[in-house]
N, C-alpha and C. Protein backbone atom coordinates (compact mmCIF):
# COMPACT_ATOMS: atom_id res chain seq x y z
N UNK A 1 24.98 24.33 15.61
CA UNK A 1 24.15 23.14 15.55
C UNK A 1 24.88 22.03 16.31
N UNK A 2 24.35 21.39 16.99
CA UNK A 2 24.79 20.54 17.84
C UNK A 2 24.76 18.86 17.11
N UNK A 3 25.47 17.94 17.59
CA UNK A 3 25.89 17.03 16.95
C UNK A 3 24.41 15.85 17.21
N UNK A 4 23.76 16.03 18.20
CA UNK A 4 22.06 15.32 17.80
C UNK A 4 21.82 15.95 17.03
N UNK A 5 21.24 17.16 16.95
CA UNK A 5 20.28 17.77 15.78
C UNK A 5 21.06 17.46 14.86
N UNK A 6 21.86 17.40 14.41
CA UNK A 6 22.35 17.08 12.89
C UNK A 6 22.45 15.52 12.95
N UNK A 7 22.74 14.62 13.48
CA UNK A 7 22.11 13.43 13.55
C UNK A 7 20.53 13.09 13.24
N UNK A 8 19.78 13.83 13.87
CA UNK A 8 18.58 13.97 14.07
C UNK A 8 17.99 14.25 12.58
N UNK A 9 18.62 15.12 12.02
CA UNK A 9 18.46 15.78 10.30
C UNK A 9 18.35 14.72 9.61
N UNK A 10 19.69 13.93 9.62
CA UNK A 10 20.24 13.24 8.37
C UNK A 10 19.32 12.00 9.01
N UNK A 11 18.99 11.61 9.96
CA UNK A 11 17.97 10.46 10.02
C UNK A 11 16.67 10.87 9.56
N UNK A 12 16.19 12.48 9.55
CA UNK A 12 14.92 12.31 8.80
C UNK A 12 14.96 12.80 7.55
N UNK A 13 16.20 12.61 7.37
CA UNK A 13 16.07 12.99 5.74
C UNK A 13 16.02 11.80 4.83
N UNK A 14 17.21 10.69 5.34
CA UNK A 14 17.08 9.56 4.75
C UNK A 14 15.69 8.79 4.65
N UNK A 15 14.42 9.38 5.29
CA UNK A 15 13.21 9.03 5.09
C UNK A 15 12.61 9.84 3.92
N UNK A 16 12.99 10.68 3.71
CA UNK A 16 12.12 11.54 2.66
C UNK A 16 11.61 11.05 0.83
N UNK A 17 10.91 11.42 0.45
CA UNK A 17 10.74 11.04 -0.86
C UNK A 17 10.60 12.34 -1.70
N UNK A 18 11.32 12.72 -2.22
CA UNK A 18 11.01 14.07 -2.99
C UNK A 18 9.99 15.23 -2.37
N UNK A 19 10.87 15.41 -1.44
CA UNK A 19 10.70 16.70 -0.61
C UNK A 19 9.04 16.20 -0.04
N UNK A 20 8.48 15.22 0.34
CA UNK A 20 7.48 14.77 1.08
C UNK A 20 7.93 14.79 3.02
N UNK A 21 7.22 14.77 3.58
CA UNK A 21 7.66 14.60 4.94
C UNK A 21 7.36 13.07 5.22
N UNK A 22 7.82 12.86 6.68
CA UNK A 22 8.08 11.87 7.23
C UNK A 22 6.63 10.80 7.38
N UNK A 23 5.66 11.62 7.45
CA UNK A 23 4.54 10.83 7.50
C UNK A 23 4.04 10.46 5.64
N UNK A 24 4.21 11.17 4.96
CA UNK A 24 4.26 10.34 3.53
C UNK A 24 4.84 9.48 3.24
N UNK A 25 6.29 9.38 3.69
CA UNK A 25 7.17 8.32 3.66
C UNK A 25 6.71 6.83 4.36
N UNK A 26 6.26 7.21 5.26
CA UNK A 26 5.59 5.69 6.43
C UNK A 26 4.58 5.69 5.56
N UNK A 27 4.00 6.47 4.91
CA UNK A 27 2.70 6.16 4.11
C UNK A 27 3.05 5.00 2.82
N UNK A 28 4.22 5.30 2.31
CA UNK A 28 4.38 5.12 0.91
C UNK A 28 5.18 3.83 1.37
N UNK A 29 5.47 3.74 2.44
CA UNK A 29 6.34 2.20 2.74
C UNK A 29 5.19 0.99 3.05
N UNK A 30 4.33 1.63 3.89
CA UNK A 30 3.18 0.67 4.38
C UNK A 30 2.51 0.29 2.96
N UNK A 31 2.44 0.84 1.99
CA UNK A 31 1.40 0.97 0.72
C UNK A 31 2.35 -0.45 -0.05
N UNK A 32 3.92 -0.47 0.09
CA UNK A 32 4.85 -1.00 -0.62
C UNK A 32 4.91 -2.12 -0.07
N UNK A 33 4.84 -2.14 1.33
CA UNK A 33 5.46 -3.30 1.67
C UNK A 33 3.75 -4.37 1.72
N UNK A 34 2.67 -3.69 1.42
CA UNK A 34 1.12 -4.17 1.71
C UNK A 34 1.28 -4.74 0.05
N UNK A 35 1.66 -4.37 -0.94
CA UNK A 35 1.77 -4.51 -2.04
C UNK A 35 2.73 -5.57 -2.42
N UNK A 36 3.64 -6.15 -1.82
CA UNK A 36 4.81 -6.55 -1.96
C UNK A 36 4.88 -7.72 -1.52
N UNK A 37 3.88 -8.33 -0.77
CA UNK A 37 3.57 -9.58 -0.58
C UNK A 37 2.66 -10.65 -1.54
N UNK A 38 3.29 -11.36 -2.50
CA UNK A 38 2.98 -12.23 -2.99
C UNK A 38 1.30 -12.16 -3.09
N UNK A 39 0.81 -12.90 -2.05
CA UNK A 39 -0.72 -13.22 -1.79
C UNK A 39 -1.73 -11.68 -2.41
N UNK A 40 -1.21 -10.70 -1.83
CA UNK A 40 -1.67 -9.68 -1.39
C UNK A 40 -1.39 -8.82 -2.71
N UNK A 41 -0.16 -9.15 -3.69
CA UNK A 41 -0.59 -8.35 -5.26
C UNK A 41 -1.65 -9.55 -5.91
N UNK A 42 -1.35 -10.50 -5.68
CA UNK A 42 -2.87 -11.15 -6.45
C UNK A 42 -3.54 -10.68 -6.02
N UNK A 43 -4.04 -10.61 -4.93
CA UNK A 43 -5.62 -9.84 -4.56
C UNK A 43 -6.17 -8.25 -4.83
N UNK A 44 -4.87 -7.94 -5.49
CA UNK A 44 -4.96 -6.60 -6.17
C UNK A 44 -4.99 -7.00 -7.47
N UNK A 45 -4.51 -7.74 -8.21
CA UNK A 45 -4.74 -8.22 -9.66
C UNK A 45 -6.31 -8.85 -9.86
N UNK A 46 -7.02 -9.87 -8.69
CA UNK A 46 -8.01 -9.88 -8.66
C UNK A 46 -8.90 -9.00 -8.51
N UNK A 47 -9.01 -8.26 -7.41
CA UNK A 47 -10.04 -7.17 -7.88
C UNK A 47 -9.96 -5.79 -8.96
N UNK A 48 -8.74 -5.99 -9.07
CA UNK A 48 -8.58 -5.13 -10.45
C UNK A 48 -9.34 -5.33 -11.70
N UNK A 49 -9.40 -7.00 -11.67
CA UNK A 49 -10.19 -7.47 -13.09
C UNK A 49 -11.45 -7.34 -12.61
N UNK A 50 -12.03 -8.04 -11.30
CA UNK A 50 -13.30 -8.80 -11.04
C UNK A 50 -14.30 -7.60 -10.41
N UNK A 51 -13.56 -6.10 -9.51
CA UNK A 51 -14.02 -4.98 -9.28
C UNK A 51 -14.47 -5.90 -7.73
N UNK A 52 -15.56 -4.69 -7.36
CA UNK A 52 -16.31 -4.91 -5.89
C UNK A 52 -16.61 -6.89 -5.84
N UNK A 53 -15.97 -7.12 -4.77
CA UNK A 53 -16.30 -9.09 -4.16
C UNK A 53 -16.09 -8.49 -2.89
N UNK A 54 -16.71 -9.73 -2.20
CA UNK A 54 -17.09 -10.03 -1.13
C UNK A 54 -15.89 -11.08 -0.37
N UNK A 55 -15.46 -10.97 0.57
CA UNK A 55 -14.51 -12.35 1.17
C UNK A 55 -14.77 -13.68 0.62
N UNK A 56 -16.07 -14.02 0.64
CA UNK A 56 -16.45 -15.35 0.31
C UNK A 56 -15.92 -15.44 -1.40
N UNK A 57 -15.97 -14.71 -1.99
CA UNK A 57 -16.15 -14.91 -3.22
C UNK A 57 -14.55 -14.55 -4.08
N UNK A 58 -14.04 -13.87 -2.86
CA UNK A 58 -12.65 -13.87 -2.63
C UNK A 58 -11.54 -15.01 -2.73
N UNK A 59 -12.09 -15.75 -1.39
CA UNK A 59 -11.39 -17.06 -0.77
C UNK A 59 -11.64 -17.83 -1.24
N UNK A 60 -12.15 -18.07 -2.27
CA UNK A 60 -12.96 -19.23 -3.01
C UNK A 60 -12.04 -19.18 -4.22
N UNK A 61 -11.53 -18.29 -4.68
CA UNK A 61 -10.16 -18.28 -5.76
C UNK A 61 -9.13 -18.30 -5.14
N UNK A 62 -8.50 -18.59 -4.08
CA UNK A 62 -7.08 -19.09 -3.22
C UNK A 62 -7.33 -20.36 -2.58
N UNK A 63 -5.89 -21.11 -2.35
CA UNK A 63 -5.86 -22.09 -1.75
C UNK A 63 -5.20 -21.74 -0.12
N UNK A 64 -5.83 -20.58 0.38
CA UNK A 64 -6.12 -20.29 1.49
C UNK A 64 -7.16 -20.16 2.60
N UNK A 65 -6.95 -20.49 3.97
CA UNK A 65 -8.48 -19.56 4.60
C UNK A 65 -8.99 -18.72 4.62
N UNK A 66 -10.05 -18.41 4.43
CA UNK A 66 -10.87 -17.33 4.82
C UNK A 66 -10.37 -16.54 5.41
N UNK A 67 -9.91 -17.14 6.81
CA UNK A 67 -9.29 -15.77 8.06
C UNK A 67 -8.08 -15.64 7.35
N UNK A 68 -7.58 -16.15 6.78
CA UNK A 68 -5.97 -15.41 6.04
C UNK A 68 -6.16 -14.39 5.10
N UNK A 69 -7.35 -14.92 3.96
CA UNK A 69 -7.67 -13.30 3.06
C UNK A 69 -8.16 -12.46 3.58
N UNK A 70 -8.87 -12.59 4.35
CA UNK A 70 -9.11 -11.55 5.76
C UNK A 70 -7.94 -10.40 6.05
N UNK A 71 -7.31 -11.36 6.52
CA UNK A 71 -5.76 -10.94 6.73
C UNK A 71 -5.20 -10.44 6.19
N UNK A 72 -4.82 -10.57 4.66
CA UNK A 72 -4.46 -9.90 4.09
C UNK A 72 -4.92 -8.57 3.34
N UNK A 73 -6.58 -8.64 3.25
CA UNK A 73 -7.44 -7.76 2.71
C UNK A 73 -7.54 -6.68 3.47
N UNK A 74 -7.13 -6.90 5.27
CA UNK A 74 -7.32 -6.17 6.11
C UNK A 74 -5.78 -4.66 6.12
N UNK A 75 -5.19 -6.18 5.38
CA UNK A 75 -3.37 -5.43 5.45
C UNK A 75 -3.40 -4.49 4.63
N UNK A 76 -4.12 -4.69 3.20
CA UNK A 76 -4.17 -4.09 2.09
C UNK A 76 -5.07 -2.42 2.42
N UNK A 77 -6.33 -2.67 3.00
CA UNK A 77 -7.42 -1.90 3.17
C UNK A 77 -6.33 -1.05 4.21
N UNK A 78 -5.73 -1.26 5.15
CA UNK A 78 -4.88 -0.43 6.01
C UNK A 78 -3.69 0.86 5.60
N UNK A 79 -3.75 0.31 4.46
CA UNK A 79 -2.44 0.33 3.29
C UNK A 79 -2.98 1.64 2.17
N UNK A 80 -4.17 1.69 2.36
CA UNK A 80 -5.11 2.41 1.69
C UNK A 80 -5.14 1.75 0.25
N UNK A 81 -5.21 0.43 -0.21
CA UNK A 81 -5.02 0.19 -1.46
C UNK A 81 -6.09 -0.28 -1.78
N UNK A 82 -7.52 -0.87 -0.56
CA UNK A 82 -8.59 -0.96 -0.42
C UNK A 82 -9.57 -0.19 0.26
N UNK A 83 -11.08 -0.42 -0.47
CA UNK A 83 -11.97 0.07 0.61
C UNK A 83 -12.70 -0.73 0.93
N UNK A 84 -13.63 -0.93 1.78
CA UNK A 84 -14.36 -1.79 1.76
C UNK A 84 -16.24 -1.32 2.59
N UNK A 85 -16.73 -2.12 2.90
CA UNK A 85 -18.25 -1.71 3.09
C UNK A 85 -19.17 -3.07 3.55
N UNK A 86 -18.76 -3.15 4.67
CA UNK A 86 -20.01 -4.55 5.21
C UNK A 86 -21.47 -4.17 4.80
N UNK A 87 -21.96 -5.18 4.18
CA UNK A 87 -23.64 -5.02 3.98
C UNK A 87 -24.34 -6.49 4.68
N UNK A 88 -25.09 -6.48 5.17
CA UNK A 88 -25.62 -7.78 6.29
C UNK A 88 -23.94 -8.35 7.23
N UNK A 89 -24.24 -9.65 6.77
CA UNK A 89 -22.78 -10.60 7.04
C UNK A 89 -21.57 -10.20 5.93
N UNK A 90 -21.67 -9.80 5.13
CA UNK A 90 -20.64 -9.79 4.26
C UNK A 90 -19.67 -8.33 4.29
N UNK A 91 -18.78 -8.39 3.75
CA UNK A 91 -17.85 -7.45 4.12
C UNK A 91 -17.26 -7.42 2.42
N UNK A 92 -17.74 -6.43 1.41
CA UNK A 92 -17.29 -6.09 0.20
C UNK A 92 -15.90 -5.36 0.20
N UNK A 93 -15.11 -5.71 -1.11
CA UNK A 93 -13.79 -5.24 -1.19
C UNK A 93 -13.96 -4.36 -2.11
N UNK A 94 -12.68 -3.49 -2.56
CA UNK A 94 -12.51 -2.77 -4.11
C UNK A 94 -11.36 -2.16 -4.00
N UNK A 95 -10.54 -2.12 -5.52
CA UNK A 95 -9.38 -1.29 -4.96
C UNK A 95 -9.96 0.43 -4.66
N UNK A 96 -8.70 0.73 -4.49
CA UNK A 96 -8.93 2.81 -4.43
C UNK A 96 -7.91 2.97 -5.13
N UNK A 97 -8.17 2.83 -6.70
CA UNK A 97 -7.46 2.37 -7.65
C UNK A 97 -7.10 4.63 -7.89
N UNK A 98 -7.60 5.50 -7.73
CA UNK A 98 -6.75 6.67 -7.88
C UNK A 98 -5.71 6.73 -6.70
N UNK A 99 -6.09 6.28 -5.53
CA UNK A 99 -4.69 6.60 -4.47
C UNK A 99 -3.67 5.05 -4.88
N UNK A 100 -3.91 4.18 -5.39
CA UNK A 100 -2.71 3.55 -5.82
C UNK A 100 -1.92 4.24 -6.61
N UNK A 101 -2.62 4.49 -7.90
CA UNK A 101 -1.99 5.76 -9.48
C UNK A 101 -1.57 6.83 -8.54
N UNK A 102 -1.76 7.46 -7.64
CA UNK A 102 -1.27 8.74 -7.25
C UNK A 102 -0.15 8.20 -5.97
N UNK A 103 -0.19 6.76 -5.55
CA UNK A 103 0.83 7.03 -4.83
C UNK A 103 2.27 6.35 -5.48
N UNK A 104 1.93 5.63 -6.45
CA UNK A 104 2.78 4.93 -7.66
C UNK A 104 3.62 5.83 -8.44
N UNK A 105 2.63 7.07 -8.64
CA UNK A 105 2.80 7.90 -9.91
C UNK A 105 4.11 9.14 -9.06
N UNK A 106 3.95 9.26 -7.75
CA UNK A 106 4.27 9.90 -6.38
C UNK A 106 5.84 9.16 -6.73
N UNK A 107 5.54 8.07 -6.38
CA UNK A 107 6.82 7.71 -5.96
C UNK A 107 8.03 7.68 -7.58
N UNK A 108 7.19 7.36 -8.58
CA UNK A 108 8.04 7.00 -9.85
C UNK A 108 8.05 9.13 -10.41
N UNK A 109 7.78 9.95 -9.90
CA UNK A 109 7.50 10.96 -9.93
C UNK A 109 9.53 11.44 -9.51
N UNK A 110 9.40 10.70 -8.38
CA UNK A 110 10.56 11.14 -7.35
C UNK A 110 12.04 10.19 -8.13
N UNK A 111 11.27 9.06 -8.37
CA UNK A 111 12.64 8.31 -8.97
C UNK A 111 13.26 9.41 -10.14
N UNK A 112 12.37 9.79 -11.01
CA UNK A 112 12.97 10.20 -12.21
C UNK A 112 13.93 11.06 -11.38
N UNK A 113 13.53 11.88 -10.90
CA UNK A 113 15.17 13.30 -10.36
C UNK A 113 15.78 12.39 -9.36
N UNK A 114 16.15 11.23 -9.01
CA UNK A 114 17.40 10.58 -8.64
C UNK A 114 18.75 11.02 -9.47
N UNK A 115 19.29 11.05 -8.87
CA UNK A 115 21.01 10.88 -9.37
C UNK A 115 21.59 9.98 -9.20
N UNK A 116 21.90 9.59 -10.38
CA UNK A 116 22.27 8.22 -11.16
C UNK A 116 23.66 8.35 -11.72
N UNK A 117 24.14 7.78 -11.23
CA UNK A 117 26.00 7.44 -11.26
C UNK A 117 26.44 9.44 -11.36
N UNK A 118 25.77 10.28 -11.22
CA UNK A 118 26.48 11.37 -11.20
C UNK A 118 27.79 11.84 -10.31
């Protein structure tokens, strides 16, 4: 084995999450880091309680613009933590509240078999 490929290894290993590949991993970071922004877990705490809204009805509970919950709804929906569904002008939200639990449950799945001060 040559000294890239084993470079090459240990860089895609340090991506892994309990034996997941490299594209779960970019999955489960984009989901974290979409989650991990301030603005953007309220808007998951909001539609968690309030279910399917609309932008308008969105932006109207922040002391933000419109084009920013946009923004962030867009980050979230990318993230797979939303879906959404334009009907006329409006553009409806909701979480995809089983791929959050399954990618949450995924990742705290993997923590437990960590090794911890062993």
């Amino acid at each position: 084995m040559s000294l890239s490929t084993s470079s090459k290894e240990a860089d895609t290993s340090t991506h892994r999450v309990a034996g997941s590949d490299l594209a779960d991993s970019k999955d489960i970071t984009r989901f974290l880091t979409a989650i991990g922004e301030p603005i953007r877990l309220q808007l998951l705490y909001l539609l968690g309680d309030q279910g399917r809204r609309n932008v308008g009805d969105i932006a109207r509970q922040f002391r933000l613009s419109r084009p920013a919950i946009s923004h962030h709804l867009k980050v979230l929906k990318d993230a797979g933590v939303l879906d959404s569904e334009k009907v006329g002008q409006e553009v409806y939200y909701w979480l995809e509240r089983e791929r959050i639990v399954a990618t949450l449950r995924a990742l705290a799945d993997a923590a437990a078999t960590f090794r911890c001060g062993e």
